[in-house]
Protein backbone atom coordinates (compact mmCIF):
# COMPACT_ATOMS: atom_id res chain seq x y z
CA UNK A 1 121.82 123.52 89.62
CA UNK A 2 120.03 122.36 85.84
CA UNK A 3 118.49 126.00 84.89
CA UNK A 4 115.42 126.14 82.51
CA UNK A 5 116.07 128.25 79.52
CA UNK A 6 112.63 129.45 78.48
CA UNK A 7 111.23 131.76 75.42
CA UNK A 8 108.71 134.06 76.37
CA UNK A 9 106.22 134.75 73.00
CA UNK A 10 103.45 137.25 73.35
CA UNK A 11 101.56 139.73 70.67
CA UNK A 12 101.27 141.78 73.74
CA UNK A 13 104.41 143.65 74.94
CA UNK A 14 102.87 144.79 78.52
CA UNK A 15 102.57 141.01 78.91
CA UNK A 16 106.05 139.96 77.76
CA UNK A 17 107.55 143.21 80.50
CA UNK A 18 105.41 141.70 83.13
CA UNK A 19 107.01 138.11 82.78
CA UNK A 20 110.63 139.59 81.90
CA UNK A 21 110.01 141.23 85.54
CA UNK A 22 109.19 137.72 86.95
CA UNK A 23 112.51 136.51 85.44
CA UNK A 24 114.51 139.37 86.46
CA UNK A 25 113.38 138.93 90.52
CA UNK A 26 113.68 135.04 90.31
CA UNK A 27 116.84 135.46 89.17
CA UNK A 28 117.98 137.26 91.79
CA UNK A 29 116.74 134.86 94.36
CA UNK A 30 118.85 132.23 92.10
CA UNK A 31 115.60 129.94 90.99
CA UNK A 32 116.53 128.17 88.15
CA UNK A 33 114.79 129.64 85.77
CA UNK A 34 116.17 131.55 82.82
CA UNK A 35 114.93 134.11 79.93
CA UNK A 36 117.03 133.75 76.79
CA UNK A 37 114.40 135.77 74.31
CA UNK A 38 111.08 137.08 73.86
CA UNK A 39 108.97 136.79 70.41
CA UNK A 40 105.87 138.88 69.78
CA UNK A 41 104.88 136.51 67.04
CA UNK A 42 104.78 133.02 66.64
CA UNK A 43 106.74 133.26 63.27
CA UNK A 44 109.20 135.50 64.84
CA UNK A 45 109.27 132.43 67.63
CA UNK A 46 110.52 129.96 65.79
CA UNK A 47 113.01 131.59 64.42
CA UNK A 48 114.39 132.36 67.98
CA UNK A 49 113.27 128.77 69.62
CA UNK A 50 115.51 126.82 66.75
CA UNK A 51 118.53 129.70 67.51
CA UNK A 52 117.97 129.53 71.26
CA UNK A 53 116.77 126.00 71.48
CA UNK A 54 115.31 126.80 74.48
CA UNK A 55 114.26 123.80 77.06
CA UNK A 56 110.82 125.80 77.44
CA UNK A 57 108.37 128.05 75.78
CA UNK A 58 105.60 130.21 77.36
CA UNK A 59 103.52 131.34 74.26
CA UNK A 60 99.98 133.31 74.06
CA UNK A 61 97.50 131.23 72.34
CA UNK A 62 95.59 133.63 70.09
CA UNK A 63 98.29 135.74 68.08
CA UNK A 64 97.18 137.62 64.50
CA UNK A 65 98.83 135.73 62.07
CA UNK A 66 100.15 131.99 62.93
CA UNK A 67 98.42 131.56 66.50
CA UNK A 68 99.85 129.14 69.36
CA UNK A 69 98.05 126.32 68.15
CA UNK A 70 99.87 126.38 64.85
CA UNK A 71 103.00 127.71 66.38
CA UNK A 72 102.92 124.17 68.63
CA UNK A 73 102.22 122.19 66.10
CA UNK A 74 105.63 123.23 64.07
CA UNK A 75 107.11 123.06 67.08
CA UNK A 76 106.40 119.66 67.86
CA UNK A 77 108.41 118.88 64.08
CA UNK A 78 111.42 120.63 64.53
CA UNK A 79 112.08 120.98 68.58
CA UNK A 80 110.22 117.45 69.86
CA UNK A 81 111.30 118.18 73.45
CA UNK A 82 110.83 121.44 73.74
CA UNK A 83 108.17 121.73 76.42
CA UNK A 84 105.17 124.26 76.26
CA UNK A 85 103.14 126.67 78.60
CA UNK A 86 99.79 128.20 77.15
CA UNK A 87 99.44 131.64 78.33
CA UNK A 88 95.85 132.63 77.39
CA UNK A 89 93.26 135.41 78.28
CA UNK A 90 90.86 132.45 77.41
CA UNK A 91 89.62 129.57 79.36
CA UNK A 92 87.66 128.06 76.53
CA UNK A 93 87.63 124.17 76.73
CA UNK A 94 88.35 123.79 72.97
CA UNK A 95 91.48 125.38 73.32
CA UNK A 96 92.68 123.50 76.18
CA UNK A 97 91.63 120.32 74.33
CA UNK A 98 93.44 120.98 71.33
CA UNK A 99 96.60 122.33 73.67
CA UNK A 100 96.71 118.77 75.74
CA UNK A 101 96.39 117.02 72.72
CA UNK A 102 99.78 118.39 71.23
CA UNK A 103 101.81 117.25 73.96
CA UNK A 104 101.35 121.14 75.62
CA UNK A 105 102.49 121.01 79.57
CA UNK A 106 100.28 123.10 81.10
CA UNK A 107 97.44 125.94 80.44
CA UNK A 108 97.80 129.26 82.36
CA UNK A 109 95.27 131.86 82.16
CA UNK A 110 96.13 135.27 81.81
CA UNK A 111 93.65 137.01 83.61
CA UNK A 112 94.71 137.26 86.65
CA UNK A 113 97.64 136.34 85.98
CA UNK A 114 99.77 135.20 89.03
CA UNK A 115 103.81 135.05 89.62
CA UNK A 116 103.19 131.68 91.80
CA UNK A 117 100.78 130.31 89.73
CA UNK A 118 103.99 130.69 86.36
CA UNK A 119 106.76 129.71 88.70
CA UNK A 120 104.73 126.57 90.25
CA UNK A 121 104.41 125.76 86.20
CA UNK A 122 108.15 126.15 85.80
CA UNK A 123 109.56 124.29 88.99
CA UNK A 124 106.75 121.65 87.51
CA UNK A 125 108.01 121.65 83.78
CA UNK A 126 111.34 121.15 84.93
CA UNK A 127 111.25 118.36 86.83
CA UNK A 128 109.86 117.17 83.14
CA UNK A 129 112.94 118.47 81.49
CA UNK A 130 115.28 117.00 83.77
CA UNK A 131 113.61 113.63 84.07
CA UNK A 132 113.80 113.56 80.75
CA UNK A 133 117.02 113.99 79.86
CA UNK A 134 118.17 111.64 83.02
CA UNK A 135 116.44 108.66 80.79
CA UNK A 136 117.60 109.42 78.00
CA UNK A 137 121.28 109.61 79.68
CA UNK A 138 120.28 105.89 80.68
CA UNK A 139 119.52 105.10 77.53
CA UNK A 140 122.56 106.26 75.38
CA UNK A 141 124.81 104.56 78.37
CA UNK A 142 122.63 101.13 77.69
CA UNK A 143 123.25 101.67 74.37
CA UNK A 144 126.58 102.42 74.57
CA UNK A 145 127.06 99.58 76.95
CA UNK A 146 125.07 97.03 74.66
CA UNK A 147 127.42 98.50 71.85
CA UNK A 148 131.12 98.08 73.52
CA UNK A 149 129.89 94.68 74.56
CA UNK A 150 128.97 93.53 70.78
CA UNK A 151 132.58 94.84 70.04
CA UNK A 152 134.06 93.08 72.36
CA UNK A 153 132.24 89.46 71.52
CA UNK A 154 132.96 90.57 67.68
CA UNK A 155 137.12 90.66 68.63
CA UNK A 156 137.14 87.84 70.78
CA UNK A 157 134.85 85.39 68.16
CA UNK A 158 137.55 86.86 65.24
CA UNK A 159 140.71 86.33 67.61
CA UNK A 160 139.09 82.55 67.92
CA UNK A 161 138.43 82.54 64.18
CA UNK A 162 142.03 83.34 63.52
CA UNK A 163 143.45 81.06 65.61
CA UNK A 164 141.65 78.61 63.77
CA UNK A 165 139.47 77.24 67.25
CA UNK A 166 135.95 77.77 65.60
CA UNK A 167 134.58 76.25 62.54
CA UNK A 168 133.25 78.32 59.74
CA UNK A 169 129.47 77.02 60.54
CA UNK A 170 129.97 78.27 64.04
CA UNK A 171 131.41 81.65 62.79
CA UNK A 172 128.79 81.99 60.44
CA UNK A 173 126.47 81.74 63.16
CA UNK A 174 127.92 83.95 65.74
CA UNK A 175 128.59 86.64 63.46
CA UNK A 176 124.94 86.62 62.19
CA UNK A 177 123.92 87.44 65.78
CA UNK A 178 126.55 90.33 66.45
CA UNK A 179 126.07 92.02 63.19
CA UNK A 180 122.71 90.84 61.48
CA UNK A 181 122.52 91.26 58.07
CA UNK A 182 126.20 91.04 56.82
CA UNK A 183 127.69 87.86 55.01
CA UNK A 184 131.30 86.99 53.96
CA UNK A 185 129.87 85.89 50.74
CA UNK A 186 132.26 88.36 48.63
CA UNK A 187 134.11 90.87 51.01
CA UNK A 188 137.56 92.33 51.64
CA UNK A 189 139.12 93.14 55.02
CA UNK A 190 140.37 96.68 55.32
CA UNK A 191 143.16 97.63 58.08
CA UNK A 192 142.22 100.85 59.66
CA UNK A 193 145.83 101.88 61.95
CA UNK A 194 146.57 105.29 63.52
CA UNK A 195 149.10 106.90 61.62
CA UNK A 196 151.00 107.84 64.96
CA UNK A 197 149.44 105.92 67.97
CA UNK A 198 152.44 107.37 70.54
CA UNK A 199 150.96 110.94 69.64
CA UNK A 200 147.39 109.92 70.14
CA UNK A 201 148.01 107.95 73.68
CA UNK A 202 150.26 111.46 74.81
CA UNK A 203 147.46 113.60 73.97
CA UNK A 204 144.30 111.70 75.24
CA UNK A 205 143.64 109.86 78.40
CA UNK A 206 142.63 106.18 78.40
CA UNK A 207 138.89 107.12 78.71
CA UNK A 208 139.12 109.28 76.24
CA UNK A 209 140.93 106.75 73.96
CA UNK A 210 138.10 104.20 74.35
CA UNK A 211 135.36 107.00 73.20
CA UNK A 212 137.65 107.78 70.28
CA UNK A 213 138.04 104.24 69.43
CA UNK A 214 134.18 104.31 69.63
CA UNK A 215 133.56 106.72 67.04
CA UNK A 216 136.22 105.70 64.79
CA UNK A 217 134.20 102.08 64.85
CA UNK A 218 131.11 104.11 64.22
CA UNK A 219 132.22 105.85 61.42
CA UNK A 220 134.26 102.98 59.82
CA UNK A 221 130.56 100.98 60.08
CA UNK A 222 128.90 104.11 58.42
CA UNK A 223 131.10 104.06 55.77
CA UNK A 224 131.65 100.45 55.11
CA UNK A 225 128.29 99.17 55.54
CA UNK A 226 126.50 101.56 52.48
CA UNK A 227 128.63 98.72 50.11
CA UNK A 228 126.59 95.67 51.71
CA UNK A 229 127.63 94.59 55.37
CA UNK A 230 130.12 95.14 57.83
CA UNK A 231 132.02 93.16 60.81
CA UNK A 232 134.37 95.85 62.48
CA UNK A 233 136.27 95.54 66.01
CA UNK A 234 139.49 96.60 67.52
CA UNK A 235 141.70 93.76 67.12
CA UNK A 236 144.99 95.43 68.26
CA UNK A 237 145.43 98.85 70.22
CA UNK A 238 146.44 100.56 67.14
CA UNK A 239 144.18 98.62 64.68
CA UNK A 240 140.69 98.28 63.67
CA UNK A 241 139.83 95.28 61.44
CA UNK A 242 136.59 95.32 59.45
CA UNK A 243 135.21 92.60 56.94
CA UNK A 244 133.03 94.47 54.53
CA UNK A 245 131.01 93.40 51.70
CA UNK A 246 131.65 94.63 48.18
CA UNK A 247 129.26 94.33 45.30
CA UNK A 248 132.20 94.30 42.67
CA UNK A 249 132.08 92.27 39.18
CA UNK A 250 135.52 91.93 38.52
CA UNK A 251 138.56 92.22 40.44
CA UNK A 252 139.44 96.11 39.17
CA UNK A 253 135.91 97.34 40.13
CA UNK A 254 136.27 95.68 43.38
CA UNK A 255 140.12 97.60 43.77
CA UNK A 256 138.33 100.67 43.03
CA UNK A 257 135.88 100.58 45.03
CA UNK A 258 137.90 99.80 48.09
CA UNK A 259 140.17 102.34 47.17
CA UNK A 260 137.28 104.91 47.05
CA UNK A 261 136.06 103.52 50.93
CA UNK A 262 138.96 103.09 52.46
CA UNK A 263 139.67 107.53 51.32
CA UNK A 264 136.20 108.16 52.41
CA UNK A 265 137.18 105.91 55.78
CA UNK A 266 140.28 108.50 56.33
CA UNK A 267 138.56 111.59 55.13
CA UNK A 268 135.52 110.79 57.59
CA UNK A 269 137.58 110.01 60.56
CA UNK A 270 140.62 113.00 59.96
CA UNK A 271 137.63 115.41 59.63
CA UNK A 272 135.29 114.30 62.84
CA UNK A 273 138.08 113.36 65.34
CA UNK A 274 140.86 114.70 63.98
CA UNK A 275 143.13 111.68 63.83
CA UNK A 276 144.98 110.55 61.27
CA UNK A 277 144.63 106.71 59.73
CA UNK A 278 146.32 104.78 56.86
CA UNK A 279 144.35 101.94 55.46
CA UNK A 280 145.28 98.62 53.78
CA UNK A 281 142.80 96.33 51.75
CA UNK A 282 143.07 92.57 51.02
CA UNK A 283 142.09 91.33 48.30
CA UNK A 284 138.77 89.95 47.41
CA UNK A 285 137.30 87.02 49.37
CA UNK A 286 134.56 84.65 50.12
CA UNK A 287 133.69 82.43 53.20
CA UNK A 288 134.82 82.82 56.69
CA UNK A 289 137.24 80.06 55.81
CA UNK A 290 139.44 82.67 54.19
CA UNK A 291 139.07 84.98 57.13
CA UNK A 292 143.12 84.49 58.01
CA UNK A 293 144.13 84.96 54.83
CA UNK A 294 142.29 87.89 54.09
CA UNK A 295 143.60 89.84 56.99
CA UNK A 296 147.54 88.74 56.84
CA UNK A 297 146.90 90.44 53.40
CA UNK A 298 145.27 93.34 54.68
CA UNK A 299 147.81 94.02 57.46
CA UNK A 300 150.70 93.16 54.52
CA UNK A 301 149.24 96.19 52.68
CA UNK A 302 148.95 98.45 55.52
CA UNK A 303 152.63 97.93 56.39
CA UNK A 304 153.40 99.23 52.59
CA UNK A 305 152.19 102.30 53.93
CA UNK A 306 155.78 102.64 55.79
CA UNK A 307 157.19 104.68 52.51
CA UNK A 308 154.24 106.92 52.07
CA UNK A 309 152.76 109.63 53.94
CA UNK A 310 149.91 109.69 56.45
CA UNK A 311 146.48 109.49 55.34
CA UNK A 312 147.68 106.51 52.73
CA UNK A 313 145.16 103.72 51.03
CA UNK A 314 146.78 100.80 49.82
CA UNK A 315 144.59 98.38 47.89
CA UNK A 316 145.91 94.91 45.87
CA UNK A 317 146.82 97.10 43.26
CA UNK A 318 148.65 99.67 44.57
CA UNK A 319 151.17 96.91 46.90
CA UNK A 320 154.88 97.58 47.10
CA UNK A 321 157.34 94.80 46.00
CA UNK A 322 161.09 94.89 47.69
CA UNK A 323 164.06 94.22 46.01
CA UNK A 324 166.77 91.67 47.45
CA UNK A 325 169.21 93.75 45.62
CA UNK A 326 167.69 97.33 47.55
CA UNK A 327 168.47 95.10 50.34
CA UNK A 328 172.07 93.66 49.54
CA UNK A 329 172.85 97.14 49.01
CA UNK A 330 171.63 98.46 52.22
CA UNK A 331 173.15 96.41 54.20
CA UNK A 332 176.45 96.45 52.72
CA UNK A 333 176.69 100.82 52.82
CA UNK A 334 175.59 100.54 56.80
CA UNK A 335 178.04 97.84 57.57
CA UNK A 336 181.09 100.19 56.06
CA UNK A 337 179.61 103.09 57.82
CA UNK A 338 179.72 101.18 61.36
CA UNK A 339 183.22 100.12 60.51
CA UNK A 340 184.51 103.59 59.98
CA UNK A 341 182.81 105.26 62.74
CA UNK A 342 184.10 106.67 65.82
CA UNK A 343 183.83 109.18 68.01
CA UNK A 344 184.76 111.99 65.95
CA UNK A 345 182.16 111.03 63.21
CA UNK A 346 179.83 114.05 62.37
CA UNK A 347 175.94 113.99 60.96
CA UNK A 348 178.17 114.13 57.80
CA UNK A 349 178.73 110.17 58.30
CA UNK A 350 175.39 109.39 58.80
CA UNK A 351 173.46 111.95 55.79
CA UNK A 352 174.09 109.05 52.88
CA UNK A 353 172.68 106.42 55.08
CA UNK A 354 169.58 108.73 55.48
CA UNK A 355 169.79 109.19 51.72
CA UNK A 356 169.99 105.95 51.37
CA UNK A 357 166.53 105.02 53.68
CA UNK A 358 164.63 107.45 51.15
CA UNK A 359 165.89 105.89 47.99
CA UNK A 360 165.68 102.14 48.58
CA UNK A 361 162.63 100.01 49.36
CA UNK A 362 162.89 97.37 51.82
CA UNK A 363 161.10 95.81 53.60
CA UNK A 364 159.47 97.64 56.78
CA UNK A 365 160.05 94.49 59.45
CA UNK A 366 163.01 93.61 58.07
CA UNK A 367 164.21 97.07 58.07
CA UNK A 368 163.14 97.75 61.20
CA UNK A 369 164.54 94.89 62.92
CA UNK A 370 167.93 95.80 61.54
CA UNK A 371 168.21 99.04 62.17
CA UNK A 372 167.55 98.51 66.21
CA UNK A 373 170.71 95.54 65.74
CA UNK A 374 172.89 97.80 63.83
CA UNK A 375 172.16 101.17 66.16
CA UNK A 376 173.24 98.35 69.42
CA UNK A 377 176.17 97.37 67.57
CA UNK A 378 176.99 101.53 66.88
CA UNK A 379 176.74 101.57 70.97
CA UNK A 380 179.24 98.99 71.81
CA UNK A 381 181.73 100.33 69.33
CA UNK A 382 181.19 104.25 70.54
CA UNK A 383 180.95 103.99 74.48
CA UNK A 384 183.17 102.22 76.99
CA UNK A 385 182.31 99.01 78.23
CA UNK A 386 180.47 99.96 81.45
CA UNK A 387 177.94 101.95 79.30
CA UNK A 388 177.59 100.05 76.21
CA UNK A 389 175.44 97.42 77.92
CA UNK A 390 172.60 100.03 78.76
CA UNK A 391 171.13 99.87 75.62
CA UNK A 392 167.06 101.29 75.03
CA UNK A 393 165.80 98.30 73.37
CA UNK A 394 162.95 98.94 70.97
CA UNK A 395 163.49 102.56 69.80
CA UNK A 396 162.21 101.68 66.06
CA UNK A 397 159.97 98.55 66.03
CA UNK A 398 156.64 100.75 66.25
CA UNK A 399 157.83 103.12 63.45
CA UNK A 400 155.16 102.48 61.22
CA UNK A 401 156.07 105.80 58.69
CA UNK A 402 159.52 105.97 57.13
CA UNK A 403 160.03 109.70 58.39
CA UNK A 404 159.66 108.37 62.04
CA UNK A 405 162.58 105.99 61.47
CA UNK A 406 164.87 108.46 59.94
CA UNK A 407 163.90 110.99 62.82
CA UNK A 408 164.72 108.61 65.58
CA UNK A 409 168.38 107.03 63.81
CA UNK A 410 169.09 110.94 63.57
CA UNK A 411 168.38 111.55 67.22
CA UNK A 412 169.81 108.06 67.99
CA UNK A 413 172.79 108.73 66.50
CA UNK A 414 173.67 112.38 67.91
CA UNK A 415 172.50 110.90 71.59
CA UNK A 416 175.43 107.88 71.41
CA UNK A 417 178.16 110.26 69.77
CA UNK A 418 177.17 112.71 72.81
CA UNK A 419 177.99 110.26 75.20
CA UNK A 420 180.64 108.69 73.69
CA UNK A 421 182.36 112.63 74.04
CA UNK A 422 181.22 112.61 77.65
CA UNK A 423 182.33 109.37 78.29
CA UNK A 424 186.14 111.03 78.34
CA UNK A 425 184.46 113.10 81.04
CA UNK A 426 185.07 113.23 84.98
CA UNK A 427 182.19 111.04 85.92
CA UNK A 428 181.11 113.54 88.26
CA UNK A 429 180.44 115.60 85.24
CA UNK A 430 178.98 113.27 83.16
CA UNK A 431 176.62 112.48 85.85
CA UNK A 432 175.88 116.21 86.10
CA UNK A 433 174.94 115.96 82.33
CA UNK A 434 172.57 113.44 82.42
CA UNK A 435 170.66 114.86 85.11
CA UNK A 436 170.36 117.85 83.16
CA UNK A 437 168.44 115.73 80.60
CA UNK A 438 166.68 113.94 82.42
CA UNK A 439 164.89 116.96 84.50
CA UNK A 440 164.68 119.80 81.60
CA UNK A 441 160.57 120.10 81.92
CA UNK A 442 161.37 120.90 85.25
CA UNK A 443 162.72 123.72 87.36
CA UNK A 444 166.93 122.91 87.17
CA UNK A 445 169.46 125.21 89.42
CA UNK A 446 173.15 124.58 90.02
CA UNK A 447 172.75 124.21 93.53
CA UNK A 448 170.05 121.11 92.80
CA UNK A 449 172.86 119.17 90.45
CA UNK A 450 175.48 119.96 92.90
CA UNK A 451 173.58 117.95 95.51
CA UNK A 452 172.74 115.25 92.94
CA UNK A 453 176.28 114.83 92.29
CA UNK A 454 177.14 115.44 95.93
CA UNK A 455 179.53 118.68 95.09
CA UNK A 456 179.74 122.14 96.06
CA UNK A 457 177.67 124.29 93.72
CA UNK A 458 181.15 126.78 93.25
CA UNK A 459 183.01 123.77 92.49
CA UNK A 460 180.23 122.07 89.92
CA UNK A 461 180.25 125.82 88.29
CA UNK A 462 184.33 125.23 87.36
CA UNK A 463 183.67 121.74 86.42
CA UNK A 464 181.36 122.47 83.63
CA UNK A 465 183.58 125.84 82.85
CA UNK A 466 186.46 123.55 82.46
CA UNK A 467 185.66 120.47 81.05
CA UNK A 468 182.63 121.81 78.46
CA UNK A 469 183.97 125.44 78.14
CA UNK A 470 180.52 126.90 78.74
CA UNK A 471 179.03 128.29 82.03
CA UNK A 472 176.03 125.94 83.61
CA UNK A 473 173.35 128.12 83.18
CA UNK A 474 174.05 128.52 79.14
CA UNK A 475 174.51 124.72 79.05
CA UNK A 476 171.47 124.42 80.44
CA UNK A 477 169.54 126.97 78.04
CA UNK A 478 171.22 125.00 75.23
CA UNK A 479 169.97 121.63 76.09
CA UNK A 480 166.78 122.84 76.31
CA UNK A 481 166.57 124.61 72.81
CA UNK A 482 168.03 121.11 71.86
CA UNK A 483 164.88 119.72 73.17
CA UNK A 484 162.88 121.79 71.67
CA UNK A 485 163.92 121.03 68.06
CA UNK A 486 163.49 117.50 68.28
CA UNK A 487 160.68 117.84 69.32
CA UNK A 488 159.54 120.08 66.55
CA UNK A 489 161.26 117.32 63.92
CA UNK A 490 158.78 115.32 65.27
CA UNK A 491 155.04 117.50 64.60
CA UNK A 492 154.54 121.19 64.94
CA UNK A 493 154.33 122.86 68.17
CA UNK A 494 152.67 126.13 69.22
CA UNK A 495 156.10 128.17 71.28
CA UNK A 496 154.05 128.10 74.30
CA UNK A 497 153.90 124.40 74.02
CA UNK A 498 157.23 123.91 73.12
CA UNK A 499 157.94 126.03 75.69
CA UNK A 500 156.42 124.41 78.59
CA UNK A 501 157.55 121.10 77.09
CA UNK A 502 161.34 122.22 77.61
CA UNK A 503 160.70 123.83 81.40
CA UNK A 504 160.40 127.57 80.24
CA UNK A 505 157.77 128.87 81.47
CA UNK A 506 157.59 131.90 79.54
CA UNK A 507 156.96 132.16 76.26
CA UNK A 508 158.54 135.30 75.18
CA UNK A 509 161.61 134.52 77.04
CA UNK A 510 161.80 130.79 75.51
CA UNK A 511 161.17 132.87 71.82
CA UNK A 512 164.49 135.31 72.84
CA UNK A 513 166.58 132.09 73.52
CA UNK A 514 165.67 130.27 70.79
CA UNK A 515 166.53 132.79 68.37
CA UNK A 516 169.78 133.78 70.68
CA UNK A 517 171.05 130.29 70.02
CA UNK A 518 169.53 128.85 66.27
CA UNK A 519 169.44 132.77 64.89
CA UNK A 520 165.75 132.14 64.21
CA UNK A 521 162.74 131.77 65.06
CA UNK A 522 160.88 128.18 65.98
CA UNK A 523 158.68 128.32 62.76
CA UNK A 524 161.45 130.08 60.72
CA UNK A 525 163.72 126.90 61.84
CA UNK A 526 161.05 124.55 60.81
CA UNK A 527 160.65 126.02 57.41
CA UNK A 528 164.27 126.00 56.99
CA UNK A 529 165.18 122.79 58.03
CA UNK A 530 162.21 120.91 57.04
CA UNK A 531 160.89 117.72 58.92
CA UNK A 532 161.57 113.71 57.66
């Protein structure tokens, strides 16, 4: 039930006891009705009302000092919906005139002063309160609605635009009705992308995605429209596209300048919602003609963002260029390493090829695209023939920061030479393993695998005693503490997350067997061994 806070101000303080009394027994019958405060002065009021914010204020009307009339009056400036009940030992007409003038809800008078007469007032004021705040509920969803439906028109008119199916005229004309006031006369599109989109669609669900998506709109508009106009929508899951006018007189003033919005974009966005974006800029443009153009550009520079860290601006000035001898070499060093691998290559093998990531610039799709051939190739050659064909297809094409990439080769790498060492394994046991894996979040026993695997539990015990010379229980601990440092490669963790993220489901045990089996602790490790 929607309880009214109220104020209760009063130069008397026999008055303000008699109506803390009425409070006290309503509130034991469970009326909604609420005291937050009392005031015995309407200065001393307003400093409570704009602490309290209360939904309702019951105030005397003659007061030494500022009286209720004045009181009301400042209270209609800084709390317009706060709703008011004269108390008054008067019943003079001018009052009441002046009171019903300012908005004021109703006019009690003290003398007598009756409990039925205040709560009928209340029950009355907040119906007012609640009726209130129901329309403007309908409003803000109108609004809302209004607003996700311009966004929508704006990214299917640009999709159209792009495709090249509507004319500039016709653009130019559409566009002035979704977002009056801005004009591709001299603009640049900026690429607004999440920095890590997987993280973001983990953490939040799809409702809460949209509202996010929302305010990052909102704030990208805020931000880009101060320079002249802007035409923002979504127009991929992890992209927001906006075409935003910039007074600029030569081409460096207009780099600047985009430099500057596209920080204040980031800044505005990391500091209200917490997420992190990288932004790339096109260069400068005019006429809707050049609408293609100017995003390929501005999606070109936000893909040179691959080699720097989150939160990056890249403007025409600040591109990347990639060198076909960066890439010669690449190539060439991966190809020898993939020749002389096998299944008794260590992380030593790989370390110069992660080296090697760090020190050369190529570029990002190309990269990309090779890396997912070359780590199916390293499959094939590692694992028998029966497993080499069940391949995870797309590990690294939405890597869109170089430390991602050289996280998931790592982890790629140490997965396949795994398996290739359990691939000399009973298949019983190897099927054992891989269940392990695949259930760690949950609750795993011996007896549970044995059925899996269709064994008795004594005889899965000697299996993994003999064939991984370590008891089940300790292999079990160890995968998980496995799991738990990729996972902190990845971001940081609290230990009760990582914890529950790795099926222990106490944190100061998961702390002891972390330690028992690294020698540190989960920060410590962090801060030792860094993250990519």
């Amino acid at each position: 039930m929607r309880e009214v806070t109220c104020l209760v101000v009063d130069d008397e303080p026999p008055m303000v006891q008699r109506l803390v009394t009425y409070f006290e027994r309503w509130g034991e019958r469970r009326l909604p009705f609420r005291l937050v405060g009392q005031a015995y002065s309407g200065v001393e009021a307003l400093e409570k009302a704009a602490e309290l914010r209360p939904d309702l204020i019951l105030t005397d009307i003659v007061m030494p000092g500022m009286d209720g009339i004045e009181l009301i009056r400042q209270l209609r400036e800084r709390l317009p919906g706060v709703e008011v009940i004269i108390l008054s030992a008067y019943s003079d007409f001018a009052y009441a005139k002046q009171a019903i003038a300012m908005g004021v809800f109703e006019y009690l008078v003290k003398v007598p002063l009756r409990e039925e007469d205040v709560r009928t007032a209340l029950s009355k004021a907040r119906d007012n309160v609640m009726a209130r705040e129901e329309k403007e509920r309908r409003l803000q969803s109108l609004s809302g609605s209004v607003k996700e439906n311009s966004y929508r028109l704006r990214k299917h008119l640009l999709e159209e635009m792009l495709r090249g199916e509507v004319s500039e005229s016709i653009m130019e004309r559409r566009s002035a009705e979704l977002v009056p006031g801005f004009e591709p006369r001299q603009y640049g599109c900026f690429a607004v992308r999440f920095d890590n989109y997987e993280v973001f669609c983990a953490e939040y669900s799809p409702g809460d995605r949209n509202m996010l998506k929302y305010g990052m709109l909102n704030i990208i508009e805020e931000v880009l429209t101060e320079s002249g106009g802007c035409f923002a929508c979504e127009l991929q899951p992890n992209v927001i596209v906006a075409f935003a006018t910039i007074r600029a007189g030569s081409e460096q003033s207009f780099d600047r300048i985009c430099y500057e919005l596209g920080e204040r974009i980031h800044d505005a966005i990391k500091t209200y919602l917490r997420i992190s974006v990288s932004v790339g800029v096109s260069r400068m443009y005019s006429g809707w003609r050049h609408a293609s153009a100017a995003y390929e550009e501005s999606g070109g520079a936000i893909v040179d963002t691959f080699y720097a860290s989150f939160g990056t601006v890249v403007t025409p000035n600040r591109r990347l260029s990639y060198s076909e001898s960066d890439w010669r070499e690449f190539v060439e060093r991966f190809e020898e390493t993939l020749d002389r691998t096998n299944t008794k290559s260590g992380g030593e093998a790989l370390a110069p090829l992660l080296h090697l990531l760090h020190s050369h610039r190529i570029n990002p799709s190309k990269l990309l695209s090779y890396v997912e051939s070359w780590c199916a190739r390293l499959r094939q050659r590692l694992l028998p023939t029966e497993h080499a064909d069940v391949a995870a297809a797309g590990i690294f094409t939405d890597c869109t920061h170089l430390h991602q990439l050289v996280e998931r080769l790592r982890l790629a790498w140490e997965r396949l030479h795994a398996q290739a060492e359990g691939s000399g394994l009973r298949a019983e046991m190897v099927k054992a393993m891989r269940f392990v894996d695949d259930h760690l979040k949950e609750s795993i026993s011996l007896g549970i695998v044995a059925e899996h695997i269709h064994l008795n539990p004594s005889y899965v015990s000697e299996l993994f005693k003999k064939e991984l010379g370590i008891n089940f229980t300790d292999y079990v601990s160890k995968r998980r503490i496995e799991r738990a440092i990729e996972l902190l490669r990845r971001r940081d963790y609290s230990n009760l997350e990582l914890a529950e993220a790795v099926g222990v489901h106490n944190e100061k045990y998961f702390c002891t067997l972390f330690k028992k089996i690294t020698g540190t602790s989960p920060q410590k490790f962090v801060a030792a061994s860094g993250r990519d």
